[in-house]
C-alpha atoms as a PDB file:
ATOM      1  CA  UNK A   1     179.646  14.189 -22.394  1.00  0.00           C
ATOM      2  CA  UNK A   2     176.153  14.665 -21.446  1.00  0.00           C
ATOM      3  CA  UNK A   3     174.251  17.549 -22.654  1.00  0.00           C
ATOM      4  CA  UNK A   4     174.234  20.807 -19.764  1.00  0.00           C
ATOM      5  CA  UNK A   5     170.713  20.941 -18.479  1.00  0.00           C
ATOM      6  CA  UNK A   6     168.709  23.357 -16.202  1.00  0.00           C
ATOM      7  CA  UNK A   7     166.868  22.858 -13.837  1.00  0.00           C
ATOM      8  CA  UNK A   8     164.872  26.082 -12.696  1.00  0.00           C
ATOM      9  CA  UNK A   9     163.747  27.045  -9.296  1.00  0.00           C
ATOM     10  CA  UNK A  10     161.372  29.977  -9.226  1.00  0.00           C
ATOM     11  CA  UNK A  11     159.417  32.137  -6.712  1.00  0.00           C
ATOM     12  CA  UNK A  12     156.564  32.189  -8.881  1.00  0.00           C
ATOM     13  CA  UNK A  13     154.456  35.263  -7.077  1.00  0.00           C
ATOM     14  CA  UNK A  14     157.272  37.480  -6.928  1.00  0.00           C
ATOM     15  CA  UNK A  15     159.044  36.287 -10.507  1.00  0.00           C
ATOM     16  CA  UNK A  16     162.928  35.339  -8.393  1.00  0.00           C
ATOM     17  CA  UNK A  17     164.427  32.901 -10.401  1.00  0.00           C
ATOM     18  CA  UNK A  18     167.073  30.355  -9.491  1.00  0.00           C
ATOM     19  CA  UNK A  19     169.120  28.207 -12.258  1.00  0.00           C
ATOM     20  CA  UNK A  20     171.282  25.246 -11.436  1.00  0.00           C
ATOM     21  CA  UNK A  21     173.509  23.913 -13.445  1.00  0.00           C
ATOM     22  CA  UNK A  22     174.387  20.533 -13.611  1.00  0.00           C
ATOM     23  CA  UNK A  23     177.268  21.587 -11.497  1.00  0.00           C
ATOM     24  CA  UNK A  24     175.131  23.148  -8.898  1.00  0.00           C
ATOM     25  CA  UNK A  25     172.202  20.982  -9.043  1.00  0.00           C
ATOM     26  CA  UNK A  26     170.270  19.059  -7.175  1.00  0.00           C
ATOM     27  CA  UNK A  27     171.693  15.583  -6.268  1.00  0.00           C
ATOM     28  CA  UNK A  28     170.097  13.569  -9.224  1.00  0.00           C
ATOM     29  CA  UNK A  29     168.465  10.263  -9.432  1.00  0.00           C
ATOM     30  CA  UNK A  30     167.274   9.992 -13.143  1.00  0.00           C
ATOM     31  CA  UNK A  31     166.924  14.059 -14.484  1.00  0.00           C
ATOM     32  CA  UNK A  32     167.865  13.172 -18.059  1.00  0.00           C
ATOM     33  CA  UNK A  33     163.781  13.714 -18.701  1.00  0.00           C
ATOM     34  CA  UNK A  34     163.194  16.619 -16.695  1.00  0.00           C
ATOM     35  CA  UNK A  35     163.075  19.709 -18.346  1.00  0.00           C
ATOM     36  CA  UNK A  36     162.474  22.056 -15.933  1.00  0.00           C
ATOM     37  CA  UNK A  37     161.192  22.348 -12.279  1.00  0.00           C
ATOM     38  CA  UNK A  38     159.203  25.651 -10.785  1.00  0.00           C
ATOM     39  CA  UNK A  39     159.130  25.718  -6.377  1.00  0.00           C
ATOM     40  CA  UNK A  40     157.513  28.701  -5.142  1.00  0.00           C
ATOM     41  CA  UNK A  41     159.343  29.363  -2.088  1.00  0.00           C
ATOM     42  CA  UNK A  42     162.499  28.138  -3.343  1.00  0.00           C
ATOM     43  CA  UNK A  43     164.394  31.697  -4.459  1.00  0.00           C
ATOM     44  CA  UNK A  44     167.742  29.641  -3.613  1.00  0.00           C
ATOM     45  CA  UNK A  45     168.815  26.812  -1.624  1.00  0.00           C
ATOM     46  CA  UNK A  46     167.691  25.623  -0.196  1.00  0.00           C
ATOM     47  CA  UNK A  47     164.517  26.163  -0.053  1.00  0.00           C
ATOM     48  CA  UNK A  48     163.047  27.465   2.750  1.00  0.00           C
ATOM     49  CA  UNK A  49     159.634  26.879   4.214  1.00  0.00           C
ATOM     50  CA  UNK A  50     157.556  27.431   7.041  1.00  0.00           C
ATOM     51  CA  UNK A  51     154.440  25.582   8.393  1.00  0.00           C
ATOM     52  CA  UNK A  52     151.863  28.303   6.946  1.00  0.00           C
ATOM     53  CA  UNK A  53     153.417  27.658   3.177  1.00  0.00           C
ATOM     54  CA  UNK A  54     151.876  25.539   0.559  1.00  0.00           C
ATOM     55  CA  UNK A  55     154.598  25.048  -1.829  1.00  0.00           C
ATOM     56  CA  UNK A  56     153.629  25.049  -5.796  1.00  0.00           C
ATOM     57  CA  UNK A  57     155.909  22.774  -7.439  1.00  0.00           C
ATOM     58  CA  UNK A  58     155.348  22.037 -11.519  1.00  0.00           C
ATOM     59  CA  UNK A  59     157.917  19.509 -12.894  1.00  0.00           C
ATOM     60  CA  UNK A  60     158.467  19.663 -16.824  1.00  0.00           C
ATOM     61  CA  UNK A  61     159.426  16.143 -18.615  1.00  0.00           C
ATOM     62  CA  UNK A  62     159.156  14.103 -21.246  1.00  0.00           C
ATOM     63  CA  UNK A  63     158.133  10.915 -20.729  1.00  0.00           C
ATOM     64  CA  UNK A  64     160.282   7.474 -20.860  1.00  0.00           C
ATOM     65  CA  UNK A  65     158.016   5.284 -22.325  1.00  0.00           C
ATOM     66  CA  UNK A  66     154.204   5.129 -23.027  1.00  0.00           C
ATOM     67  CA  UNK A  67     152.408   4.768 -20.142  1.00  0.00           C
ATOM     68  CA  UNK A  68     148.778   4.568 -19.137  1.00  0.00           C
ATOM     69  CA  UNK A  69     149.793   6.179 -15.976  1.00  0.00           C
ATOM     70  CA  UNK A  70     152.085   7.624 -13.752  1.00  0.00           C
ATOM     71  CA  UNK A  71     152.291   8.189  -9.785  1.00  0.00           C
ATOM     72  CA  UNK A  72     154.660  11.019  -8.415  1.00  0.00           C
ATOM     73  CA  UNK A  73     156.003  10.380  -4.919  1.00  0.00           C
ATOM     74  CA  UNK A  74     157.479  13.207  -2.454  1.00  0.00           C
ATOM     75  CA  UNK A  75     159.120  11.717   0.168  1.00  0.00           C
ATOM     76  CA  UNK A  76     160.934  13.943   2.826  1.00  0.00           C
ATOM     77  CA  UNK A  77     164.410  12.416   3.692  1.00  0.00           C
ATOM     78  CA  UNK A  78     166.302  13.673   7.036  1.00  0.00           C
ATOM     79  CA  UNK A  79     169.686  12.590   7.658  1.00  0.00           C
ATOM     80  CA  UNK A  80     170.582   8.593   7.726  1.00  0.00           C
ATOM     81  CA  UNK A  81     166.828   7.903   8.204  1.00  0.00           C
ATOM     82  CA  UNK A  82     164.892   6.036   5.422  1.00  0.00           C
ATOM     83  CA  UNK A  83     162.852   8.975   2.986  1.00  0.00           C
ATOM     84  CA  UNK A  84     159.667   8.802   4.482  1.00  0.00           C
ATOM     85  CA  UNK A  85     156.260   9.643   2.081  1.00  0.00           C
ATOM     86  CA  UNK A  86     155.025  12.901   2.207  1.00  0.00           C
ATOM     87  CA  UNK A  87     151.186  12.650   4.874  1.00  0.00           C
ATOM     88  CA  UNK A  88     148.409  12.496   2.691  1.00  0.00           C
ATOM     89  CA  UNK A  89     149.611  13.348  -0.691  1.00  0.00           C
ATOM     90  CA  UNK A  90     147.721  12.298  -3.836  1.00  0.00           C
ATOM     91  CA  UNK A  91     150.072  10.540  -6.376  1.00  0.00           C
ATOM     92  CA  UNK A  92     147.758  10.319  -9.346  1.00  0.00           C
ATOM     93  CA  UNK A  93     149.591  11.982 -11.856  1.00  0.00           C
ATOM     94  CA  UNK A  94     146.685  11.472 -14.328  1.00  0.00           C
ATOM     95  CA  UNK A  95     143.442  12.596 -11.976  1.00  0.00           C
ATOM     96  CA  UNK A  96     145.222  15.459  -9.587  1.00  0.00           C
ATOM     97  CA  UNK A  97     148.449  17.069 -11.371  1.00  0.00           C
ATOM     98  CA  UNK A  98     147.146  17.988 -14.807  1.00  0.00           C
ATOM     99  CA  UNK A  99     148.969  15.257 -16.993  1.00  0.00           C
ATOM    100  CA  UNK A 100     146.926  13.849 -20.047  1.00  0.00           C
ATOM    101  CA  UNK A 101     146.925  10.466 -19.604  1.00  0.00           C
ATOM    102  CA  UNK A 102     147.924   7.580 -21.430  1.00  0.00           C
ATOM    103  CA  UNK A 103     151.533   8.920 -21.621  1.00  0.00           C
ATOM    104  CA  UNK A 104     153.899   8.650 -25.079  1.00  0.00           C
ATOM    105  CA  UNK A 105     157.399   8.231 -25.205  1.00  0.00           C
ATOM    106  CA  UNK A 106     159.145  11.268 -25.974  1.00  0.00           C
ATOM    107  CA  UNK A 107     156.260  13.432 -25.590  1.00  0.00           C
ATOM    108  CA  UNK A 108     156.021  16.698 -22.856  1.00  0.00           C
ATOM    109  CA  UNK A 109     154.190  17.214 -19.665  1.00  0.00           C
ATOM    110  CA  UNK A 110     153.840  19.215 -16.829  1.00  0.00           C
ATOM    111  CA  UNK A 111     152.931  17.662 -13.560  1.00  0.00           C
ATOM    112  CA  UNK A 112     151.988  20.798 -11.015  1.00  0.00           C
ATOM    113  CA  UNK A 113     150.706  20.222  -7.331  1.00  0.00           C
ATOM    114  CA  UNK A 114     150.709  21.817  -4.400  1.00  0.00           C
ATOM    115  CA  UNK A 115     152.383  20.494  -0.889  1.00  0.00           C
ATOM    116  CA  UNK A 116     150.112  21.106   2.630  1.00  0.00           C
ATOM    117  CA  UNK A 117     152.990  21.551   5.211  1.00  0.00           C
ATOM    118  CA  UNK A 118     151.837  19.445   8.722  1.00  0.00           C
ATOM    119  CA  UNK A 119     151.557  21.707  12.143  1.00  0.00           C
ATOM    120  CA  UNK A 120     153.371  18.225  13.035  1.00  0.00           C
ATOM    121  CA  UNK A 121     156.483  18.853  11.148  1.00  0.00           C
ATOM    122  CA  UNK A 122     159.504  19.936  13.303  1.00  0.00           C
ATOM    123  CA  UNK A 123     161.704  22.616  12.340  1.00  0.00           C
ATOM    124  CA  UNK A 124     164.499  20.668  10.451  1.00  0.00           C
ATOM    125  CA  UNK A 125     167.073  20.376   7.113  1.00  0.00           C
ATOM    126  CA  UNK A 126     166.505  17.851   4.523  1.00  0.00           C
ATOM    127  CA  UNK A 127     166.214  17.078   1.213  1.00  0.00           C
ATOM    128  CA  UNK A 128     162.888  16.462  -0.462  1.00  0.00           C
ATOM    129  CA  UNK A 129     162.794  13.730  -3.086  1.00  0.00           C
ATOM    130  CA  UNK A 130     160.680  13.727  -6.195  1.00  0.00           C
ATOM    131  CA  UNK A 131     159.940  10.282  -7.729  1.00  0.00           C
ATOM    132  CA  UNK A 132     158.034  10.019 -11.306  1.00  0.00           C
ATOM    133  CA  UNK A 133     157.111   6.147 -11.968  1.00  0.00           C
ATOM    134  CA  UNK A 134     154.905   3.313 -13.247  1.00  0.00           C
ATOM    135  CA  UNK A 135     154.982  -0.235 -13.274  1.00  0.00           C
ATOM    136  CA  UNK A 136     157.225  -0.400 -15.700  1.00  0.00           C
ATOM    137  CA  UNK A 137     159.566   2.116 -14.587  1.00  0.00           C
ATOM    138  CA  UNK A 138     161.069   5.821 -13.348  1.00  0.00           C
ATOM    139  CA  UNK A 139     160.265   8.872 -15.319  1.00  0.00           C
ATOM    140  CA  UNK A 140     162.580  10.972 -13.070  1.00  0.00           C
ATOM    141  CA  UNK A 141     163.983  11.448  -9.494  1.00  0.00           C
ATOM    142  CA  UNK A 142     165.761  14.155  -7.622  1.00  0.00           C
ATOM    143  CA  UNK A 143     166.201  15.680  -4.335  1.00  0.00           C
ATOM    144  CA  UNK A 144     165.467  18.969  -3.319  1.00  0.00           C
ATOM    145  CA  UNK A 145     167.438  20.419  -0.200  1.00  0.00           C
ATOM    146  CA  UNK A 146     165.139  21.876   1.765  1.00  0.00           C
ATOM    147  CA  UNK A 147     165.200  23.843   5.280  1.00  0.00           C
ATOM    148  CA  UNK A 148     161.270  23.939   7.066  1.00  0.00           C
ATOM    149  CA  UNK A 149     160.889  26.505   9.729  1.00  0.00           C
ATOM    150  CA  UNK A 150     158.135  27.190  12.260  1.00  0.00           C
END
């Protein structure tokens, strides 16, 4: 049996926060490296979010293998319709999240960024997916459910 882990939602200005179990938890892709993960505006799910929001997200892991970098994707996925990547959002792990670069295996990070919601984006439930990769390989994926609101 796999160890229980928790993954941990929080409102970080007002302090709210959320724990999922693996029962309760987001549907996975690879989470056996994540540690934690912080969503302001995520007090439960989902989360909900307007237009005016900028999401903080920080995603704790340890890495799968050394790397000399690492690219984190958000993709929004709606329904049957292919996940689609997040407008303009800088994947550089290394240059714009705050991870110290070249990665080792085993070791802990924190990748934190913020999300710029698009006046574009209609009011709509999804699922936001997190990807952590290189070359060689993921670090982590899961999805998020999310509900944006105008």
């Amino acid at each position: 049996m796999t160890r229980m882990k928790q993954l941990v939602f929080s409102e970080m200005a007002l302090g709210t926060m959320t724990k999922l179990n693996d029962d309760e938890r987001l549907e996975a892709g690879s989470t056996s490296n994540v540690d934690a993960v912080r969503i302001s505006h995520c007090a439960t799910l989902p989360c909900t979010v307007t237009l005016e929001d900028k999401p903080k997200v920080e995603i704790d892991f340890r890495a799968a293998h050394d790397s000399k970098t690492l690219r984190v994707r958000v993709l929004g996925a709606i329904g049957d319709i292919a996940p689609q990547p997040f407008p303009a959002f800088k994947t550089d792990a290394c240059n714009f999240m705050g991870v110290s670069c070249p990665l080792k295996a085993g070791d802990k990070y924190t990748a934190k960024f913020e999300l710029a919601m698009s006046p574009t984006f209609p009011p709509v439930a999804g699922k936001a997916v997190f990807k952590g990769q290189d070359a060689a390989g993921e670090f982590f994926c899961f999805k998020v459910p999310v509900e944006l609101k105008h």
